[in-house]
Protein backbone atom coordinates (compact mmCIF):
# COMPACT_ATOMS: atom_id res chain seq x y z
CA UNK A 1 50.14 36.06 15.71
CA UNK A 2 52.07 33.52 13.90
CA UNK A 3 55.27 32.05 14.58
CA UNK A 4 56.08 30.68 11.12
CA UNK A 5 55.54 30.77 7.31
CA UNK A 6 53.79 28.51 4.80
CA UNK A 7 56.07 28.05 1.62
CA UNK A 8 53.98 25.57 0.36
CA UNK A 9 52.34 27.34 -2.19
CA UNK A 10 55.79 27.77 -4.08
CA UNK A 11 56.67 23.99 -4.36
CA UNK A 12 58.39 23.66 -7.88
CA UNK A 13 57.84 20.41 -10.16
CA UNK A 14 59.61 19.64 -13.54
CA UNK A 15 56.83 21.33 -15.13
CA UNK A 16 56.86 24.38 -12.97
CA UNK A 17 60.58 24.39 -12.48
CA UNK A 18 61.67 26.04 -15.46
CA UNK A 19 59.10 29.02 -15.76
CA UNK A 20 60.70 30.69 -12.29
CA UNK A 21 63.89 30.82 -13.92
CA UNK A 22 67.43 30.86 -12.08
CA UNK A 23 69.58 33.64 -10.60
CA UNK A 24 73.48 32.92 -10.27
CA UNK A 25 74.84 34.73 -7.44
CA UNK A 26 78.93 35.30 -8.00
CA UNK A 27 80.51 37.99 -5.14
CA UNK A 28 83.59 39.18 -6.22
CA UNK A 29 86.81 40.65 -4.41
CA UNK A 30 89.56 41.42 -6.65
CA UNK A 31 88.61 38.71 -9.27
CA UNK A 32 89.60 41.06 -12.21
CA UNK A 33 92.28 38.72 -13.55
CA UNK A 34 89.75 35.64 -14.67
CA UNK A 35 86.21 37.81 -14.23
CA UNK A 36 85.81 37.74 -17.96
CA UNK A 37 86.81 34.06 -18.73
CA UNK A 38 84.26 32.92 -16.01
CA UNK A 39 81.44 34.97 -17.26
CA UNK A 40 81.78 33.04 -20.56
CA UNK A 41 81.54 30.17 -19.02
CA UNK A 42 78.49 30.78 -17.30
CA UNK A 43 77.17 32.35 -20.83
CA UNK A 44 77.61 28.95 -22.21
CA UNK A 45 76.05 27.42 -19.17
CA UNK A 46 73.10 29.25 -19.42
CA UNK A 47 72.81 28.78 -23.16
CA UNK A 48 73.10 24.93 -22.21
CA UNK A 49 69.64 25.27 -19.21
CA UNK A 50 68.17 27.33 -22.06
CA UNK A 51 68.45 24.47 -24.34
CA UNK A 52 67.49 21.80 -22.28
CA UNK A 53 65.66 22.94 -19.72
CA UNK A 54 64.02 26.53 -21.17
CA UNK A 55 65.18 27.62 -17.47
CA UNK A 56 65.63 31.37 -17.68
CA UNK A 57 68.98 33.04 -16.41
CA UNK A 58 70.59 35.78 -14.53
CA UNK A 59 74.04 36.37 -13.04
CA UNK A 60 74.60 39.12 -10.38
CA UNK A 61 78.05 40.06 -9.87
CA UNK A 62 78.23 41.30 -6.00
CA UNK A 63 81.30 43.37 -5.89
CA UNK A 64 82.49 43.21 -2.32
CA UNK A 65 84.68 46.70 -2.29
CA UNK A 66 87.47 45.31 -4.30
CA UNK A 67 90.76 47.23 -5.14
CA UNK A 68 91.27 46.00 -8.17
CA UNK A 69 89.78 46.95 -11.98
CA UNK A 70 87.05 43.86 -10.89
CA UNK A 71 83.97 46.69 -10.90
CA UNK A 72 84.79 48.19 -14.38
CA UNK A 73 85.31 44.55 -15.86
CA UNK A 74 81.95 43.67 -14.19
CA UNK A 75 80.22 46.70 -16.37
CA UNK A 76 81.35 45.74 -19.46
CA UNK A 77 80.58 42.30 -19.42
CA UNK A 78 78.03 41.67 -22.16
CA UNK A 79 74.15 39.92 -21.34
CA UNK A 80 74.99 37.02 -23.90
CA UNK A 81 71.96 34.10 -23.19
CA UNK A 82 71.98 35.68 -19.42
CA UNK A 83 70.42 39.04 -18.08
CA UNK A 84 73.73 40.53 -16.03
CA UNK A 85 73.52 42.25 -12.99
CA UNK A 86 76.20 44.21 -11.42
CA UNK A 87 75.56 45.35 -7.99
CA UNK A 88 78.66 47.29 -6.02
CA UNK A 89 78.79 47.53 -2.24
CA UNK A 90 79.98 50.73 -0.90
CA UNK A 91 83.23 49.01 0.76
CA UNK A 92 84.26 45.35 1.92
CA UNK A 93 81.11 44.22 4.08
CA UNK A 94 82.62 40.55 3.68
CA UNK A 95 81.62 37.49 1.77
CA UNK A 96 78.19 36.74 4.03
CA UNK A 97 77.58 40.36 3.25
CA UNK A 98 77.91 40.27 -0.14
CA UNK A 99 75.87 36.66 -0.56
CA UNK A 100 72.88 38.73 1.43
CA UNK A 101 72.84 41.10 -1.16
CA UNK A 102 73.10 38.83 -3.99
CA UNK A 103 69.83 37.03 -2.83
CA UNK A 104 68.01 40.20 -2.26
CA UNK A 105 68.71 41.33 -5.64
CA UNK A 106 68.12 38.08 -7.30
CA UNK A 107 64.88 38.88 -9.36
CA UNK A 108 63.83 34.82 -10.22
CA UNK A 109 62.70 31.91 -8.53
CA UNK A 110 65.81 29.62 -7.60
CA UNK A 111 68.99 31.03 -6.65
CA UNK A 112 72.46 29.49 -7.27
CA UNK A 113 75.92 30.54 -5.23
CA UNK A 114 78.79 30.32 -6.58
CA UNK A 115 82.43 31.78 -5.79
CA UNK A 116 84.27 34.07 -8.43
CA UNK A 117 87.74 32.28 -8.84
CA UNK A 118 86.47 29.65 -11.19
CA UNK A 119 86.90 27.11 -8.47
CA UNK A 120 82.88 26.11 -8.61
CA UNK A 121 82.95 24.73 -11.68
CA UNK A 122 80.12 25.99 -13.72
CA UNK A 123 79.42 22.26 -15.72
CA UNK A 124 79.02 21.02 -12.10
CA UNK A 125 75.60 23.37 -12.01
CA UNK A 126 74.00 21.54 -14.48
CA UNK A 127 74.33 18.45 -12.25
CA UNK A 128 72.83 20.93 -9.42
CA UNK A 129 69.49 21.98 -11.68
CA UNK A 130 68.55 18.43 -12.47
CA UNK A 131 68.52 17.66 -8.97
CA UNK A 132 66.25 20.61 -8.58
CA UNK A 133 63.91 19.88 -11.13
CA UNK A 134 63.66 16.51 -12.03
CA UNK A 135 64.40 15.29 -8.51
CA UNK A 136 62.49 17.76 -7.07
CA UNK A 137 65.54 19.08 -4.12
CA UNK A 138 65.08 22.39 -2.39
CA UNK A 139 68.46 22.34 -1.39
CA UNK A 140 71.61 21.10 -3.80
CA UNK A 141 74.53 21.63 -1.60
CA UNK A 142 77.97 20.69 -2.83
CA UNK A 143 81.17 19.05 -0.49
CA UNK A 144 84.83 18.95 -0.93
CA UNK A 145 85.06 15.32 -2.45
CA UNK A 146 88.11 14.92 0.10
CA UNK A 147 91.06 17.04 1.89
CA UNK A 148 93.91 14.79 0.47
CA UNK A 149 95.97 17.73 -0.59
CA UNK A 150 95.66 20.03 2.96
CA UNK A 151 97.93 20.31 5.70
CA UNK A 152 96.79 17.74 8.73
CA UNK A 153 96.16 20.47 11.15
CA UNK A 154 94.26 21.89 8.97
CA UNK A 155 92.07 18.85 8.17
CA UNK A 156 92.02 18.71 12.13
CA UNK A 157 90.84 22.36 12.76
CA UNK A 158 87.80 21.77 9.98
CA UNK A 159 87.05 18.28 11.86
CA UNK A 160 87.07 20.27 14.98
CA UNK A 161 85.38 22.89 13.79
CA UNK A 162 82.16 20.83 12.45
CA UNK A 163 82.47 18.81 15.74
CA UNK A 164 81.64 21.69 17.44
CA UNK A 165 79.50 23.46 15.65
CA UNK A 166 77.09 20.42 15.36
CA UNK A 167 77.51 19.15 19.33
CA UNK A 168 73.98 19.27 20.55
CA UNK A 169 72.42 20.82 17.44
CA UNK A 170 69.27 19.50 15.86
CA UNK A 171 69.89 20.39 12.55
CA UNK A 172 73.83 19.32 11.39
CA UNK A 173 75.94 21.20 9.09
CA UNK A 174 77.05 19.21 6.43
CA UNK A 175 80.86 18.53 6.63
CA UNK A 176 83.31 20.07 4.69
CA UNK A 177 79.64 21.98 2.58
CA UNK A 178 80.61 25.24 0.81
CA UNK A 179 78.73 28.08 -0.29
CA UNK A 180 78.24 26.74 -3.84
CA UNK A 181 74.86 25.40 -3.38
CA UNK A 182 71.36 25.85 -5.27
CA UNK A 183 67.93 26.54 -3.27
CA UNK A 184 64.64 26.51 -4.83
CA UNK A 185 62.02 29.27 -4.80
CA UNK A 186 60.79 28.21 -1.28
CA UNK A 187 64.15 27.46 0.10
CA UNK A 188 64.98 31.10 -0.98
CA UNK A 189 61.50 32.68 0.43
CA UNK A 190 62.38 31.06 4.00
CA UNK A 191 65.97 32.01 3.98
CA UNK A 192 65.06 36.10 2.88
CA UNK A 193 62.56 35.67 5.94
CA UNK A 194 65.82 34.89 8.79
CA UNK A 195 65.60 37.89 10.13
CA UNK A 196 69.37 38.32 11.89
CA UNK A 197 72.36 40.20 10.68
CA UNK A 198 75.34 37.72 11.92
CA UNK A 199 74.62 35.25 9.21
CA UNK A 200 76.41 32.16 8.66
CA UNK A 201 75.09 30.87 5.10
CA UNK A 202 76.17 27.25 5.54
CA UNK A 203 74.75 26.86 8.56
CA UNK A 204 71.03 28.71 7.92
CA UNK A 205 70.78 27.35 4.25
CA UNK A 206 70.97 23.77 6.57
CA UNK A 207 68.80 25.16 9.53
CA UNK A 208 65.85 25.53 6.84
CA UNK A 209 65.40 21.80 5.99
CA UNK A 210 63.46 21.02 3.27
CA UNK A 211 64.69 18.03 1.11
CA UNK A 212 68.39 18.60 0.39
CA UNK A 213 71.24 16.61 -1.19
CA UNK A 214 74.97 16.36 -1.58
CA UNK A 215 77.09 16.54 -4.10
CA UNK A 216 80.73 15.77 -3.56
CA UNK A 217 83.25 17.83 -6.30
CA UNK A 218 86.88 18.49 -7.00
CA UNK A 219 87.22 21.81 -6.51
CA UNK A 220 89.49 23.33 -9.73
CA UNK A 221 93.04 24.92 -9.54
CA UNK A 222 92.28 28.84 -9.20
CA UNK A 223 92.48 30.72 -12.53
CA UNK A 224 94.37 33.57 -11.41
CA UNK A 225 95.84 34.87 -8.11
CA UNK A 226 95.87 33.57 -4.77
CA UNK A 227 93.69 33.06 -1.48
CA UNK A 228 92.95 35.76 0.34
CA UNK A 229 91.73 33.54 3.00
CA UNK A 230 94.87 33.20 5.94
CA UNK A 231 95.06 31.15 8.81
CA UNK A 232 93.95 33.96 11.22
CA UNK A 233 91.00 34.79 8.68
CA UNK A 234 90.15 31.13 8.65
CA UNK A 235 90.18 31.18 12.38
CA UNK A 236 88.10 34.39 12.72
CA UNK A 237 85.63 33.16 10.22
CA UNK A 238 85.34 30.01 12.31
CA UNK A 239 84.73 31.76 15.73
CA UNK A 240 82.38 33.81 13.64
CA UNK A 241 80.28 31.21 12.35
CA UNK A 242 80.20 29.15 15.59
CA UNK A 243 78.80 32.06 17.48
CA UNK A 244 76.58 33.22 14.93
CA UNK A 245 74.64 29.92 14.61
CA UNK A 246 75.29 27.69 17.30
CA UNK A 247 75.51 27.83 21.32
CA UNK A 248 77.98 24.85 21.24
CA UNK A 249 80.76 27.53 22.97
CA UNK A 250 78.48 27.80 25.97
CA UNK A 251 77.70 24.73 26.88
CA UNK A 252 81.44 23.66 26.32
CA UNK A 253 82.52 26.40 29.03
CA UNK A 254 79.49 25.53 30.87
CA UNK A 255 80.53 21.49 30.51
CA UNK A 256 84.36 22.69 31.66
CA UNK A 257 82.96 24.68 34.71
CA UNK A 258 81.30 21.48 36.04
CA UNK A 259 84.26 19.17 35.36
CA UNK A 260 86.78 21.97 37.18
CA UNK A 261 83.98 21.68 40.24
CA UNK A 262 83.86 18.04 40.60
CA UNK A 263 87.67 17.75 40.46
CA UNK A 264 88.06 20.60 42.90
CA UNK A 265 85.01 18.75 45.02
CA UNK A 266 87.29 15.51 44.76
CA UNK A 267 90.47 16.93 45.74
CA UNK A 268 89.38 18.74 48.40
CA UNK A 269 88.04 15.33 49.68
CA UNK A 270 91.52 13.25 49.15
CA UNK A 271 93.24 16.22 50.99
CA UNK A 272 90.02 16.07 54.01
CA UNK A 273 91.18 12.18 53.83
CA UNK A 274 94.74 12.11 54.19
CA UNK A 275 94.15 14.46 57.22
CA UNK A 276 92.00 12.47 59.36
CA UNK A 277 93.55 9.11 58.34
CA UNK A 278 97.58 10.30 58.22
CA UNK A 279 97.08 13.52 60.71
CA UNK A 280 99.94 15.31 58.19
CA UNK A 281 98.56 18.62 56.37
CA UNK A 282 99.07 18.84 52.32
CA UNK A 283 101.88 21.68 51.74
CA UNK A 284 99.02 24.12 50.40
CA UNK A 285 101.18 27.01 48.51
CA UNK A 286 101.82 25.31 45.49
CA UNK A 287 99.13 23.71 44.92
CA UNK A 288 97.00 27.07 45.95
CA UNK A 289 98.74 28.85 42.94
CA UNK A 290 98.18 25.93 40.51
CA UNK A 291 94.67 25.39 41.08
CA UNK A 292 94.02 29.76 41.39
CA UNK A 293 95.80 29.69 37.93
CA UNK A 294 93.78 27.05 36.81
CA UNK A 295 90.55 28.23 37.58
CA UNK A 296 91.23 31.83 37.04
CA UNK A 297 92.61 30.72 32.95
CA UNK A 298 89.30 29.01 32.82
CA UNK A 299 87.16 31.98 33.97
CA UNK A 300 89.21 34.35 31.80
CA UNK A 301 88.23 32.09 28.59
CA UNK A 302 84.55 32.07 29.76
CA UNK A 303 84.29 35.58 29.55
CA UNK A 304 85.56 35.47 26.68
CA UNK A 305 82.91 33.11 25.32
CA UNK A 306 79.91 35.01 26.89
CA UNK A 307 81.34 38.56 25.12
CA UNK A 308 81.65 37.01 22.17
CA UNK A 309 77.76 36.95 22.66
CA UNK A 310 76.78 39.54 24.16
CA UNK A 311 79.12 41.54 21.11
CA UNK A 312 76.45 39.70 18.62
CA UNK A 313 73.46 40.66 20.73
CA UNK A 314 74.30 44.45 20.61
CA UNK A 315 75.08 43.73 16.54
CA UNK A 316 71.69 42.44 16.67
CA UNK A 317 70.51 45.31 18.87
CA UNK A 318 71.97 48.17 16.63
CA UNK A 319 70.17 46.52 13.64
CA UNK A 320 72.51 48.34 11.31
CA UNK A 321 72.02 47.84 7.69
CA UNK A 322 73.93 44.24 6.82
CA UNK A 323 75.05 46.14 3.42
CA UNK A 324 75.19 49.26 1.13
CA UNK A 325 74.93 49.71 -2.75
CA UNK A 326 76.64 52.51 -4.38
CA UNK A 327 75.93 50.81 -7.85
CA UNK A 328 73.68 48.95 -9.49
CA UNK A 329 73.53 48.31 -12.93
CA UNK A 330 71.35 45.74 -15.09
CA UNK A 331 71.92 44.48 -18.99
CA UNK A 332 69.16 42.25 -20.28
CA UNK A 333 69.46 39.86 -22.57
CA UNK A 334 66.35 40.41 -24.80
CA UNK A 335 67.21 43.86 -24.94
CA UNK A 336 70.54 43.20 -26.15
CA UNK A 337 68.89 41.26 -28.88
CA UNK A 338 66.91 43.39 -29.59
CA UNK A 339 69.53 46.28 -29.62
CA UNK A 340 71.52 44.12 -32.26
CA UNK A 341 68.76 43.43 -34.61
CA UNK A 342 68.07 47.07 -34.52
CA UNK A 343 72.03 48.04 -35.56
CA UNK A 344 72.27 45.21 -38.06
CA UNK A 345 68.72 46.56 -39.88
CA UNK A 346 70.06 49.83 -39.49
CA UNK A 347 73.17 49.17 -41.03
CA UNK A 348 71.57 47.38 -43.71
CA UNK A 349 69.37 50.33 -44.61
CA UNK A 350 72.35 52.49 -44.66
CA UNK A 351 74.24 50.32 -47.16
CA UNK A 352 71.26 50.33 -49.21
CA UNK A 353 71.40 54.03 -49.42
C-alpha cells in the first residue's frame, strides 16, 4: 500500500502552463451590492491572460447561503471572455466550506482564490500567473503588506495567533497569508487528495510544500457593506484553525502541567525547609485554597483543550458531507459566442426579408 502520491507527472512549464487553463474561485455571502462590478473586473482580467498568456478562464461563484439577492445576481451574470459557474450551497456551511466546493468544481488545471468584496484586487492576479508560469511557483500566496491601520490588540492577537500555530511545526504558516492565493495543477491534485473535513486552507495550502512565494499587497477599501467578520468570529475562527491543523494547544497545556509540577515540587521543598531548619509550620489554609484554585483553573482549561479535540475527532468520525449544492448552473463562453453570432445572422436574415 502506499502512503503518498506522485504529482510529478503534472509539473507545468511556460509552455505547458497556459493549455490547463485557470479557474477563479470567488465564495460569496451577501456580496449582492458590488457582485456585478467585480465580475467585470475579472472579465477584463481574463480578457488580459487571454491576450498575453492564451491562459483559458473560469470563475465559480460559491454562494455560501446568503440572504441577500447575491444568488439571482450570480445567474445573470454574463460568460464575457470567462466560462461562469454558479454553484449554491444549500445554507451557510462557512467560508472553508464554500472554498472546498469551489476547488471541487473547478474544471481546469490551476486554481485561483479570491474573496468577493473586491478587496483581492483582480490586477494583483496577473502578478500571481506570471509567477506561476514563467517562474514556474506551485504556490503564489499573497500577505497583508502591513497592519498599520489595525487596532494593537489586534495586531497582538494575529502575532499570537501565528506564534502559536507555528510553535513546534515543521511546516510554518506564512504570517499575516490570506486566502487569495494561486496553486498550480499539482498543488491542486495534492490538496483535493487531504482527506479531512476540519480544513484550515491557509494552513494545508502551506502543509503541501512545493515551491511557493509571497506577495505582499494593500488590500483595497471594500466596495460595498461591511465585515461580517466580529471579534468573537475572529476568535472562533482562530481556535478553529489552531485545532484543525496544529497540536500547538496540547503541548502548551502539556508545557503548563509540567511548569505547575515543578513549582508545586519546589514549594513543597521551601515549606519541608523552613520546617526542619526554623521548627515553625507554614499557615496552610490560604495557601491550600490558592494553589487548589490554581491547579484546579489549570485542569479546567485542559479539558477544555483535549474536547476541543476529541469534538474534531468525532467530526472526523461522522464523516458528514463538508457541503451541499442545491444549484449549479454553468454559462460558457464559446457558447455565448456562438449564441450571438447566431442572433446577429438571424437578425440579419430577417431584415433582409
Amino acid at each position: 500500500m502506499t502512503l503518498g502520491s506522485d504529482v510529478s507527472g503534472m509539473t507545468t512549464n511556460a509552455a505547458s502552463a497556459a493549455a490547463k487553463g485557470l479557474s477563479i474561485v470567488v465564495p460569496l455571502y451577501n456580496e449582492a451590492a458590488g457582485l456585478a462590478a467585480l465580475h467585470q473586473r475579472i472579465c477584463d482580467l481574463a480578457k488580459t491572460l487571454r491576450e498575453r498568456y492564451r491562459l483559458a478562464c473560469e470563475v465559480v461563484y460559491v454562494d455560501d447561503g446568503s440572504a441577500d439577492a447575491t444568488l439571482s445576481i450570480a445567474r445573470s451574470l454574463p460568460a464575457d471572455a470567462v466560462d461562469v459557474q454558479v454553484v449554491s450551497l444549500s445554507r451557510n456551511f462557512g467560508k472553508e466550506a464554500a472554498l472546498m466546493a469551489g476547488l471541487d468544481h473547478a474544471r481546469l488545471g490551476a486554481v485561483l482564490f479570491m474573496d468577493g468584496d473586491g478587496q483581492h484586487p483582480p490586477s494583483l492576479v496577473e502578478r500571481l500567473v506570471r509567477h506561476w508560469i514563467e517562474d514556474g511557483y506551485d504556490v503564489v500566496y499573497t500577505a497583508k503588506a502591513h497592519r498599520d491601520n489595525e487596532p494593537f490588540l489586534r495586531r497582538l492577537a494575529g502575532r499570537g495567533f501565528y506564534a502559536l500555530i507555528n510553535w513546534g511545526a515543521r511546516q510554518k504558516i506564512p504570517e499575516d497569508a490570506g486566502d487569495f492565493r494561486l496553486l498550480s495543477p499539482r498543488a491542486v491534485a495534492a490538496l483535493r487528495q487531504l482527506p479531512e473535513r476540519n480544513r484550515f486552507f491557509k494552513g494545508l495550502a502551506s502543509w503541501i510544500g512545493f515551491r511557493q512565494i509571497r506577495v505582499d499587497y494593500e488590500p483595497a477599501p471594500r466596495t460595498h457593506g461591511v465585515t461580517t467578520f466580529s471579534a468573537a468570529r475572529l476568535l472562533g475562527l482562530s481556535i478553529e484553525g489552531v485545532t484543525s491543523f496544529s497540536v500547538a494547544p496540547l503541548r502548551f497545556a502539556s508545557l503548563l502541567g509540567v511548569i505547575l509540577a515543578g513549582g508545586a515540587f519546589l514549594f513543597g521543598l521551601s515549606i519541608l525547609w523552613e520546617v526542619l531548619t526554623t521548627g515553625k509550620q507554614v499557615p496552610g489554609y490560604p495557601s491550600l485554597v490558592i494553589g487548589l484554585m490554581t491547579i484546579g483553573g489549570v485542569q479546567l482549561i485542559m479539558i477544555g483543550i483535549v474536547g476541543e479535540y476529541i469534538g474534531k475527532i468525532l467530526s472526523e468520525l461522522k464523516a458528514r458531507p463538508i457541503y451541499f449544492v442545491a444549484e449549479h448552473s454553468e454559462k460558457h463562453f464559446e457558447t455565448e459566442k456562438a449564441q450571438d453570432a447566431s442572433s446577429l445572422d438571424a437578425a440579419k436574415r430577417t431584415a433582409a426579408e
